[in-house]
N, C-alpha and C. Protein backbone atom coordinates (compact mmCIF):
# COMPACT_ATOMS: atom_id res chain seq x y z
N UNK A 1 0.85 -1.18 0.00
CA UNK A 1 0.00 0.00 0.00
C UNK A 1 0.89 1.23 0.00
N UNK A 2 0.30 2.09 -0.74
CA UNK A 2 1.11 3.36 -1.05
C UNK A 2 0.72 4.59 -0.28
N UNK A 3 1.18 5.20 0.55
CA UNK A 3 0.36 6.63 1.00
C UNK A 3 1.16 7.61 0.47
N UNK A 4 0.49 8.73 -0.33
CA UNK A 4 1.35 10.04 0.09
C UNK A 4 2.37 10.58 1.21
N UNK A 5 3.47 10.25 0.73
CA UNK A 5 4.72 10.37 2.16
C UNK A 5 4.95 11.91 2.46
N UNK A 6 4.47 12.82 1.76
CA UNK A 6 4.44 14.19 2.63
C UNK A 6 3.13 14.52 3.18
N UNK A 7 1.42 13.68 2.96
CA UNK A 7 0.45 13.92 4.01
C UNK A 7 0.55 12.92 4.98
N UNK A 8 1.28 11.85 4.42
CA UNK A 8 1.61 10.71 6.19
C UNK A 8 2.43 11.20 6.82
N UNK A 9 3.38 11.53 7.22
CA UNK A 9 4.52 12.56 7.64
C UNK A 9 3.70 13.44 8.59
N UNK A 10 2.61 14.66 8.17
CA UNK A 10 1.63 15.44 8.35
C UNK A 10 0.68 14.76 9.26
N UNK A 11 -0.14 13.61 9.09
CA UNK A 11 -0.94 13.18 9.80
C UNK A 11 -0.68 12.92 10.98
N UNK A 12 -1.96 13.42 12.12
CA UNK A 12 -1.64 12.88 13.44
C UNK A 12 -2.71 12.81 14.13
N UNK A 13 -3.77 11.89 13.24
CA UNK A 13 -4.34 11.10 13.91
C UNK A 13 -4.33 9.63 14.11
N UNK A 14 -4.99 8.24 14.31
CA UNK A 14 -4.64 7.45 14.17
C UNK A 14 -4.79 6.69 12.59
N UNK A 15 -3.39 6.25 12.74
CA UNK A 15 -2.78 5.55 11.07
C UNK A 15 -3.64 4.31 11.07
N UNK A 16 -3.92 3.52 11.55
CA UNK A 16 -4.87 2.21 11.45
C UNK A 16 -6.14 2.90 10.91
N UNK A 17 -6.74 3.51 11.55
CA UNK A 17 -8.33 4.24 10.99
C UNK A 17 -7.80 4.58 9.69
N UNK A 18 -7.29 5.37 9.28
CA UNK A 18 -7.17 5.81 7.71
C UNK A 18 -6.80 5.03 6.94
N UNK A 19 -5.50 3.49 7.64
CA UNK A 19 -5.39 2.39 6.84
C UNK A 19 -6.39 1.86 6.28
N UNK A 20 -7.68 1.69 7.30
CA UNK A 20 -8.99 0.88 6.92
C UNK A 20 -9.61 1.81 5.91
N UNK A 21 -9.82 2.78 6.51
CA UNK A 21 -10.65 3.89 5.39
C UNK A 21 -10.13 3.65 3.96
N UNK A 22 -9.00 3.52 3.56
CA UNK A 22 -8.12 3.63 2.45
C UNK A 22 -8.48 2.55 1.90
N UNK A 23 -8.57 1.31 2.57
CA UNK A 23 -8.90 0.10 1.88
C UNK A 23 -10.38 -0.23 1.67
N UNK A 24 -11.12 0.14 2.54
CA UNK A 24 -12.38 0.20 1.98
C UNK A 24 -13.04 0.86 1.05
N UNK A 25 -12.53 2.05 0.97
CA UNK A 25 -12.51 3.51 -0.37
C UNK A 25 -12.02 2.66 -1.73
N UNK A 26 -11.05 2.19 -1.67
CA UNK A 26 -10.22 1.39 -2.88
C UNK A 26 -11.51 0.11 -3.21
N UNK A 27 -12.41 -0.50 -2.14
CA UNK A 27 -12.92 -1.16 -2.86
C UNK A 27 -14.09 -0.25 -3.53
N UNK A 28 -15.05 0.39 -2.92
CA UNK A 28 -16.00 1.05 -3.61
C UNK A 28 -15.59 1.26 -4.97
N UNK A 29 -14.29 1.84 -5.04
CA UNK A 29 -13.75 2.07 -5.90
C UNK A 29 -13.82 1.46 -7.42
N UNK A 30 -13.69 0.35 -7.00
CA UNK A 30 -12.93 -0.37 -7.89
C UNK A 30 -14.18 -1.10 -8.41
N UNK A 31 -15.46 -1.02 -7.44
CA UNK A 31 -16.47 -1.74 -7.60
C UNK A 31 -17.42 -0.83 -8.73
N UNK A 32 -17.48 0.43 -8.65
CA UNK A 32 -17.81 1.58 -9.47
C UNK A 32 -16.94 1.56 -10.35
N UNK A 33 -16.18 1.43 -11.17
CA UNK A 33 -15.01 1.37 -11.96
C UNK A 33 -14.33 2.91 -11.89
N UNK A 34 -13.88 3.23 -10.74
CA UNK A 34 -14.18 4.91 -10.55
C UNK A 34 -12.38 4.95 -11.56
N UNK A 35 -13.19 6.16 -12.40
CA UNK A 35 -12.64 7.02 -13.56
C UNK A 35 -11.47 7.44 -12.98
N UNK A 36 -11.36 7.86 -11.69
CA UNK A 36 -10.07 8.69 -11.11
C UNK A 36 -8.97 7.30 -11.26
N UNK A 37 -9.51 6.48 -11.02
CA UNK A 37 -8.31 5.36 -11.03
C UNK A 37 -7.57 5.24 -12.16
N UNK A 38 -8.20 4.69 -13.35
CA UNK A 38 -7.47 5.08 -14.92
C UNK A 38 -7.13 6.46 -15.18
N UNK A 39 -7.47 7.85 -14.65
CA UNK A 39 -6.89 8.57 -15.33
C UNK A 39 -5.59 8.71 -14.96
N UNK A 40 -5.42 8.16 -13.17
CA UNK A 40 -4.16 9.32 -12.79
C UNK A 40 -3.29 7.45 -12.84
N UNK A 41 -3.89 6.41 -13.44
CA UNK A 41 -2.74 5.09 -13.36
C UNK A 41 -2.31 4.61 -12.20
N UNK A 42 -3.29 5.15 -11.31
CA UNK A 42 -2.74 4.69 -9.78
C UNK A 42 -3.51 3.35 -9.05
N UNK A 43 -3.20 2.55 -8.23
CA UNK A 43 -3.52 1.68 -7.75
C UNK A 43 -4.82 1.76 -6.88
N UNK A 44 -5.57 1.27 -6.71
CA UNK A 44 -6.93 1.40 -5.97
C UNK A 44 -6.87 2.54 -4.87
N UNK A 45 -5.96 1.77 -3.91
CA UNK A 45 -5.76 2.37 -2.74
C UNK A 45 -4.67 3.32 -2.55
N UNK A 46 -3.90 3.71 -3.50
CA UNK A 46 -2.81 4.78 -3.77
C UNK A 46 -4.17 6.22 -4.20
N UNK A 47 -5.03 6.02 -5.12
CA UNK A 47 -6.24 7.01 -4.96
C UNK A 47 -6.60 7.01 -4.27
N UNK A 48 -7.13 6.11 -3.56
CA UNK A 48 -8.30 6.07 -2.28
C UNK A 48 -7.40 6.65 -1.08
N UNK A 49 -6.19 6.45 -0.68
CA UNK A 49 -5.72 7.38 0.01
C UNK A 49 -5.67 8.84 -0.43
N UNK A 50 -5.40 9.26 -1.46
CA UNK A 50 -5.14 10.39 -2.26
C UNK A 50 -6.64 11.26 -1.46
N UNK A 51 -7.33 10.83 -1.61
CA UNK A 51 -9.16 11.44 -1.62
C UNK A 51 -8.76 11.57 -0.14
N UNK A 52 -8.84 10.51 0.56
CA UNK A 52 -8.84 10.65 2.04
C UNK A 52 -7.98 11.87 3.07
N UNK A 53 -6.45 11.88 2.18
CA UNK A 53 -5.77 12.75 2.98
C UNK A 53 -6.18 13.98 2.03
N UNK A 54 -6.71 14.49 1.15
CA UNK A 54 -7.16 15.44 0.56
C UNK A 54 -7.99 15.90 0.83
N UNK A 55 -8.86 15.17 2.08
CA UNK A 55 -10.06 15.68 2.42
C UNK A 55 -11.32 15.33 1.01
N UNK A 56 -10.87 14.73 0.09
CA UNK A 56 -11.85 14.92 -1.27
C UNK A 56 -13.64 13.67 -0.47
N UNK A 57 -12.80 13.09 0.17
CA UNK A 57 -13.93 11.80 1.09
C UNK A 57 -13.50 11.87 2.24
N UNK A 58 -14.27 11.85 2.88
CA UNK A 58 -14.24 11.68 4.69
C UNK A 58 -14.68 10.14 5.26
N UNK A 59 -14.46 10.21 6.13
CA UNK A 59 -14.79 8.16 7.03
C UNK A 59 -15.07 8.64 8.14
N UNK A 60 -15.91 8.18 9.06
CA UNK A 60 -16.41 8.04 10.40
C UNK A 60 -16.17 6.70 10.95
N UNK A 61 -16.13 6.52 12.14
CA UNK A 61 -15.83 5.27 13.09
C UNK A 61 -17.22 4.99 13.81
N UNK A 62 -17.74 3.68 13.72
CA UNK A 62 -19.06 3.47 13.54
C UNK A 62 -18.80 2.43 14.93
N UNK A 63 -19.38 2.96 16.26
CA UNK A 63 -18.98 1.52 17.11
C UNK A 63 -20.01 0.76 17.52
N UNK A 64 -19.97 -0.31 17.68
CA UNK A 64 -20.61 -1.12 18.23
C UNK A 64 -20.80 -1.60 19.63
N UNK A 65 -21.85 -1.80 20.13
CA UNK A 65 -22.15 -1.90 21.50
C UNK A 65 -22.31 -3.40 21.28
């Protein structure tokens, strides 16, 4: 998995939450055949991080009782 190494560097919240976010984003992704993926040649989750630390998509933590 690929992150942007100058917004991981930057980040300081927890890296596991955005790991998951990243990988679940990459599937929607991929399940939509989302266009951003072929244009910029990047790997599911190399975009799907891209969006996330860009703020372009947001994730919430959903807990369970």
């Amino acid at each position: 998995m690929v992150f942007p190494l100058e917004k991981l560097v930057e980040f300081k919240d927890n890296i596991y939450e955005i790991t998951v976010a990243a990988s679940r984003r990459a599937y929607q992704m991929a399940r939509v055949n989302d266009p951003e993926i072929e244009a910029n040649q990047d790997k599911d989750v190399c975009a799907a991080a891209k969006q996330l630390f860009n703020k372009k998509v947001t994730y919430r933590i959903e807990h369970k009782d």
